[in-house]
C-alpha atoms as a PDB file:
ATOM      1  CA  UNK A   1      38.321 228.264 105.280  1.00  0.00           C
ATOM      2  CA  UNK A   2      41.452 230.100 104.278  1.00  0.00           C
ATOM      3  CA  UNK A   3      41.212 233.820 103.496  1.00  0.00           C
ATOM      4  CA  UNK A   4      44.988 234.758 103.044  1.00  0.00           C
ATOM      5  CA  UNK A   5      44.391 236.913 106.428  1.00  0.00           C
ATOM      6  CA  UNK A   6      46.480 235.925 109.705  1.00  0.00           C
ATOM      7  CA  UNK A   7      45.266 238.588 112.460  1.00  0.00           C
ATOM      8  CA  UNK A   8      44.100 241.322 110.406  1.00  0.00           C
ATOM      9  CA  UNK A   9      47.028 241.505 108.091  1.00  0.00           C
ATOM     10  CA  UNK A  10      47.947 239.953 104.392  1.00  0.00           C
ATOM     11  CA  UNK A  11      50.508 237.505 103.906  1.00  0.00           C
ATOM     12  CA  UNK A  12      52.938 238.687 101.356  1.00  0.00           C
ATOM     13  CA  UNK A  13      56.438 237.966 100.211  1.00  0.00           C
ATOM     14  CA  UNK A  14      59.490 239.325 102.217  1.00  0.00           C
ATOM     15  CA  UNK A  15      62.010 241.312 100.798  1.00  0.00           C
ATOM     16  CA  UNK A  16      64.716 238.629 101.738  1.00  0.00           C
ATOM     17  CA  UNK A  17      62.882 235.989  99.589  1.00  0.00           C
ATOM     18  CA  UNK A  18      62.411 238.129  96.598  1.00  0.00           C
ATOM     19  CA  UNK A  19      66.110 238.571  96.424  1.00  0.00           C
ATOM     20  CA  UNK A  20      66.373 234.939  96.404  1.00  0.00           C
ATOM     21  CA  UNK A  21      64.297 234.619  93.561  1.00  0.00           C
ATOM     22  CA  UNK A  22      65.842 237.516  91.567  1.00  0.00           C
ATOM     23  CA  UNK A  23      70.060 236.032  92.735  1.00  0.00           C
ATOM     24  CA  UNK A  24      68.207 232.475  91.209  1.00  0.00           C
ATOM     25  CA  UNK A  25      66.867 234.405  88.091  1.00  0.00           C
ATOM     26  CA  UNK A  26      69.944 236.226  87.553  1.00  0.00           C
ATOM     27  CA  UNK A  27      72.030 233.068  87.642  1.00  0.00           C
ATOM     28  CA  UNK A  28      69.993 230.879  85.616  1.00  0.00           C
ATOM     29  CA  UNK A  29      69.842 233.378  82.659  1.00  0.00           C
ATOM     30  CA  UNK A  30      73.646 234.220  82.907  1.00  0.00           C
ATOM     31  CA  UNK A  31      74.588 230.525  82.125  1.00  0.00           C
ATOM     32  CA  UNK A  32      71.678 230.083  79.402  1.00  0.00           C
ATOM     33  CA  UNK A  33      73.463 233.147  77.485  1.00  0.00           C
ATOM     34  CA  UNK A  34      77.338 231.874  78.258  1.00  0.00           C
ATOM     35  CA  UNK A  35      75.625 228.262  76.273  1.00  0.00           C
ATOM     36  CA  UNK A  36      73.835 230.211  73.767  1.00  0.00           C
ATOM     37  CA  UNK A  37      76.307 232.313  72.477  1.00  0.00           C
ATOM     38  CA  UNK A  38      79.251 230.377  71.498  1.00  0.00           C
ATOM     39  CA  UNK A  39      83.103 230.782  71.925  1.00  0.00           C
ATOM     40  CA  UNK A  40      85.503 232.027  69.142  1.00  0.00           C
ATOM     41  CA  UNK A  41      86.798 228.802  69.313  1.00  0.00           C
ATOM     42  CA  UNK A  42      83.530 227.345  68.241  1.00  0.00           C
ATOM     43  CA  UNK A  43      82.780 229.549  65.755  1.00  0.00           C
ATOM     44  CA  UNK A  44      86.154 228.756  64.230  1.00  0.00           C
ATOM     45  CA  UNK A  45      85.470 225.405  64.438  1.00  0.00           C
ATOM     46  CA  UNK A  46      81.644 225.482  62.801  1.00  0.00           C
ATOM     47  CA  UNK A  47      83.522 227.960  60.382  1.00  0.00           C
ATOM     48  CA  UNK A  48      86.147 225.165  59.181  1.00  0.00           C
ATOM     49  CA  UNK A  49      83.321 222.530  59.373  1.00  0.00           C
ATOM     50  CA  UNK A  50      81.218 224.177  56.999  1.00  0.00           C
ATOM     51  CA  UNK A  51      84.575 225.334  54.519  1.00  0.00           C
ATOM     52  CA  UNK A  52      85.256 221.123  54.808  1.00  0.00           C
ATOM     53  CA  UNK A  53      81.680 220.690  53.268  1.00  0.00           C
ATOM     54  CA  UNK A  54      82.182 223.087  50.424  1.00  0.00           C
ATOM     55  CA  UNK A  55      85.402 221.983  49.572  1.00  0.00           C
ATOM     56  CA  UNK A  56      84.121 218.445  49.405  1.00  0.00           C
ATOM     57  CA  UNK A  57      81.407 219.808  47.108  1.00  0.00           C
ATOM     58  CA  UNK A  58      83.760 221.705  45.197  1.00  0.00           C
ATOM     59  CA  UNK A  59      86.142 218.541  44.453  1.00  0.00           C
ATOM     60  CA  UNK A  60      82.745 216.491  43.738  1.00  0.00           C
ATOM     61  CA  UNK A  61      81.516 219.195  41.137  1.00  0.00           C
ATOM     62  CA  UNK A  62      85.118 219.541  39.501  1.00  0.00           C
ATOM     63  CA  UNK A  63      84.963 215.872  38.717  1.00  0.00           C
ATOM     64  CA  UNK A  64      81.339 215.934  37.476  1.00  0.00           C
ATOM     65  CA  UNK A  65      81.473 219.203  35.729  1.00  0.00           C
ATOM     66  CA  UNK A  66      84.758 217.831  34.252  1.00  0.00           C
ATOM     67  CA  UNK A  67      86.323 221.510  34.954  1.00  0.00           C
ATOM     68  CA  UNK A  68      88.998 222.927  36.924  1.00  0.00           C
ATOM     69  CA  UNK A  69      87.363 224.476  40.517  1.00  0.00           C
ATOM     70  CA  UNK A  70      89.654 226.531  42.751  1.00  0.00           C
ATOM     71  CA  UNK A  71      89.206 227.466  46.544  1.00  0.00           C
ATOM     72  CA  UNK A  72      90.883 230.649  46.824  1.00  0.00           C
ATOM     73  CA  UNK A  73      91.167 232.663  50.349  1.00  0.00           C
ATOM     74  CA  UNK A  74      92.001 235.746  51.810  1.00  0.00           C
ATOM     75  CA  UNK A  75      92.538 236.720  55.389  1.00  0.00           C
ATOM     76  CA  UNK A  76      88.931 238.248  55.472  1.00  0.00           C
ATOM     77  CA  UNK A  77      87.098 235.930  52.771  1.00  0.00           C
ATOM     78  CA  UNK A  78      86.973 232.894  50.547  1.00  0.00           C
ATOM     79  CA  UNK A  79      85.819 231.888  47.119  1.00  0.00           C
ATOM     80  CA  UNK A  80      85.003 229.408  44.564  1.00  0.00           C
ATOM     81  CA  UNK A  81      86.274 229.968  41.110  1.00  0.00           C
ATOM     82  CA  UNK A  82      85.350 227.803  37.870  1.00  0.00           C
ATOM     83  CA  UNK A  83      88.128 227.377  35.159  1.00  0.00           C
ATOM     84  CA  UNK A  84      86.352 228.319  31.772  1.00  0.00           C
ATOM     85  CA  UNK A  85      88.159 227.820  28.382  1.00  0.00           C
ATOM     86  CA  UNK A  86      91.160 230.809  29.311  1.00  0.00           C
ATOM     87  CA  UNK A  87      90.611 232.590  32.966  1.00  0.00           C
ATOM     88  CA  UNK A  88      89.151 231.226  36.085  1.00  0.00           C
ATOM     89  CA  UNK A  89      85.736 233.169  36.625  1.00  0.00           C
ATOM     90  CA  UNK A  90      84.165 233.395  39.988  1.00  0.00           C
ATOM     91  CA  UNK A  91      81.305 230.427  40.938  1.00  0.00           C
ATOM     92  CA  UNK A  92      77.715 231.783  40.268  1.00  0.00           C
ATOM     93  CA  UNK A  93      76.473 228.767  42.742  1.00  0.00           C
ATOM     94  CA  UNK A  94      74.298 229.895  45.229  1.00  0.00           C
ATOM     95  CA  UNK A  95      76.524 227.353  47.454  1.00  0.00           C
ATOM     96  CA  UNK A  96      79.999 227.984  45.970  1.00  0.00           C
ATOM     97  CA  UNK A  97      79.514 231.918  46.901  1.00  0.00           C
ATOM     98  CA  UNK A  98      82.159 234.195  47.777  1.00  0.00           C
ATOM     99  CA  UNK A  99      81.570 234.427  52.313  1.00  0.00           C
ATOM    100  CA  UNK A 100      82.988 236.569  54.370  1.00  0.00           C
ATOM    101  CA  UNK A 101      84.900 234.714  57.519  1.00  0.00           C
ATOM    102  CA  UNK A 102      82.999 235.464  60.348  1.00  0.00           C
ATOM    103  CA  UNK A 103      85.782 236.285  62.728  1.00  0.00           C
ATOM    104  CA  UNK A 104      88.231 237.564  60.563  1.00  0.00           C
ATOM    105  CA  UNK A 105      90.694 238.209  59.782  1.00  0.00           C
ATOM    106  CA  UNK A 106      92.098 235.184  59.943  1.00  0.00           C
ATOM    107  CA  UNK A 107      95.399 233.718  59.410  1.00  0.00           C
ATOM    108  CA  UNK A 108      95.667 230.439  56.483  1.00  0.00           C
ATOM    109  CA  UNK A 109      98.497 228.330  56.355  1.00  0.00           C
ATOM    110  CA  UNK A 110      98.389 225.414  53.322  1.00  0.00           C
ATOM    111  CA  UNK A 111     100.337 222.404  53.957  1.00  0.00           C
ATOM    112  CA  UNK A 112     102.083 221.755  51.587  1.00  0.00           C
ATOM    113  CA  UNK A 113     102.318 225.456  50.497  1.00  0.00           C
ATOM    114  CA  UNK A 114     101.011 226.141  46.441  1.00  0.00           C
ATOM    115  CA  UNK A 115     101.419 229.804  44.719  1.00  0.00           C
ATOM    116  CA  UNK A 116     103.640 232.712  44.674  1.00  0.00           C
ATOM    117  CA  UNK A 117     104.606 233.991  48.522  1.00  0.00           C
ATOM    118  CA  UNK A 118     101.745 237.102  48.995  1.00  0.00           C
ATOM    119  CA  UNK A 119      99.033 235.818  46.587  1.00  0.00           C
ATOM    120  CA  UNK A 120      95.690 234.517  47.688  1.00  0.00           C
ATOM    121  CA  UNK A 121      95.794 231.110  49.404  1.00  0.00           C
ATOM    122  CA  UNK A 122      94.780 228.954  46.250  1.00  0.00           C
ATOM    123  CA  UNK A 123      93.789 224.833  46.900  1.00  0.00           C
ATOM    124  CA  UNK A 124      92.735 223.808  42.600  1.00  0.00           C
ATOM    125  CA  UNK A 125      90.310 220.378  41.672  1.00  0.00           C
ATOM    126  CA  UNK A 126      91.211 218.537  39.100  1.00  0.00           C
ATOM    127  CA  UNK A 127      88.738 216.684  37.104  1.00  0.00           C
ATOM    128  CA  UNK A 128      90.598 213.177  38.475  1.00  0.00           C
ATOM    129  CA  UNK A 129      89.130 211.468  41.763  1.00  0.00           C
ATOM    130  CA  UNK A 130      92.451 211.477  43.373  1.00  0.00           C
ATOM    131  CA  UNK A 131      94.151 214.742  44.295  1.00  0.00           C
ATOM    132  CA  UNK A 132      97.110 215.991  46.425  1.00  0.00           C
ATOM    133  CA  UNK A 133      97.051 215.761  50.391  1.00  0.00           C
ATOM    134  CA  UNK A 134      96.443 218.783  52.402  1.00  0.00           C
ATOM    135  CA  UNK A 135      96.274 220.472  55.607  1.00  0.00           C
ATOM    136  CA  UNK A 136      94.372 223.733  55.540  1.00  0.00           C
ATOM    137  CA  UNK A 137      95.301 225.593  58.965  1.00  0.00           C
ATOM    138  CA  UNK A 138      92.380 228.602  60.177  1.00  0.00           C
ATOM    139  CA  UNK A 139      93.783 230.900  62.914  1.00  0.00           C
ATOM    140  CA  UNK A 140      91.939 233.547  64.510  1.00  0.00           C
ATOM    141  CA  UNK A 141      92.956 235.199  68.125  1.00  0.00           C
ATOM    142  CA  UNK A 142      91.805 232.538  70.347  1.00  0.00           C
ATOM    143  CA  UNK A 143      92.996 228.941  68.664  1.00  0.00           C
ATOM    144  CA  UNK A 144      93.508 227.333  65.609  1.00  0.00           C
ATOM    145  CA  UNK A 145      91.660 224.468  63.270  1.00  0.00           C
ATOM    146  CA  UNK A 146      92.708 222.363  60.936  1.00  0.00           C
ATOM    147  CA  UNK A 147      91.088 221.254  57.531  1.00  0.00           C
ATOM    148  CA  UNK A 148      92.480 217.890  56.831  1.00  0.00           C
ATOM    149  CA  UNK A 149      92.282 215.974  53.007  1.00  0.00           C
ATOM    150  CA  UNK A 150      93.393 212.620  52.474  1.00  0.00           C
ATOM    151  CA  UNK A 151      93.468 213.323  48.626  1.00  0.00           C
ATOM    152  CA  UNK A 152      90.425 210.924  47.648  1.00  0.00           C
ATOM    153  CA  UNK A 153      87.605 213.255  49.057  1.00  0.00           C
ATOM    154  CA  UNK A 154      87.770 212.937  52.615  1.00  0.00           C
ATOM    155  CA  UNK A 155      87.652 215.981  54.524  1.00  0.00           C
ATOM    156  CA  UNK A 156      87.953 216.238  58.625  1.00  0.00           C
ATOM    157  CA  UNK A 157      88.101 219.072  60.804  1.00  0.00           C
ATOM    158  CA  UNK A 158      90.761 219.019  63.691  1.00  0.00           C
END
């Protein structure tokens, strides 16, 4: 029978193997938190992903509302508005909501440009099915994405 006692004295763990276990530790949680907390990059990217969605849902509700719907964007936010009989009023969806970009500011580029040179980035719905091509351009610091609509409600994220 086994007591844990070798002549007189306990077994225990040296300091040389504790280190071990600690450098092991150490390492193991340092790449769990480099996977956990993602890159600007992929934030930008999950950022334009999610902006493809509501502008697909935007286009969708223009043409079943039968009402003009505008994305509109600034360097540090985006919105929804709703055209209602004279002025474009601001979308009280809980889903069309004015956000905040995450990482922002952030530079937009529209391709092809639409509005006056200094105004709000503005892309409008029509009530038809079939709308004008565009490439919506995100840039923050660290890279660029691209919002791509083929003009019949297909939106992909580059």
């Amino acid at each position: 029978m086994r007591t844990g006692l070798r002549n007189g004295r306990q077994r225990a763990f040296t300091l040389i193997e504790l280190l071990v276990v600690m450098v092991i530790f150490g390492v193991t949680l340092g790449l769990v938190s480099l996977n956990a907390l993602p890159s600007q990059q992929q934030s930008l990217q999950q950022e334009a992903q999610r902006i493809a969605l509501l502008l697909q849902l935007a286009r969708d509700e223009a043409i079943v509302r039968n009402r003009l719907i505008a994305f509109e964007a600034e360097p540090e936010r985006y919105r929804f508005l709703i055209r209602n009989e004279q002025r474009w009023q601001p979308a009280q969806d809980d889903l069309l909501r004015e956000r905040s970009f995450k990482h922002g500011p952030l530079n937009l580029l529209l391709d092809p440009p639409s509005g006056l040179p200094g105004a709000p980035l503005r892309i409008t719905f029509g009530r038809e099915p079939v709308d004008k091509p565009f490439v919506l351009t995100l840039a923050g610091d660290k890279g660029s994405v691209a919002i791509r609509a083929d003009g019949v409600g297909h939106f992909s994220v580059d």
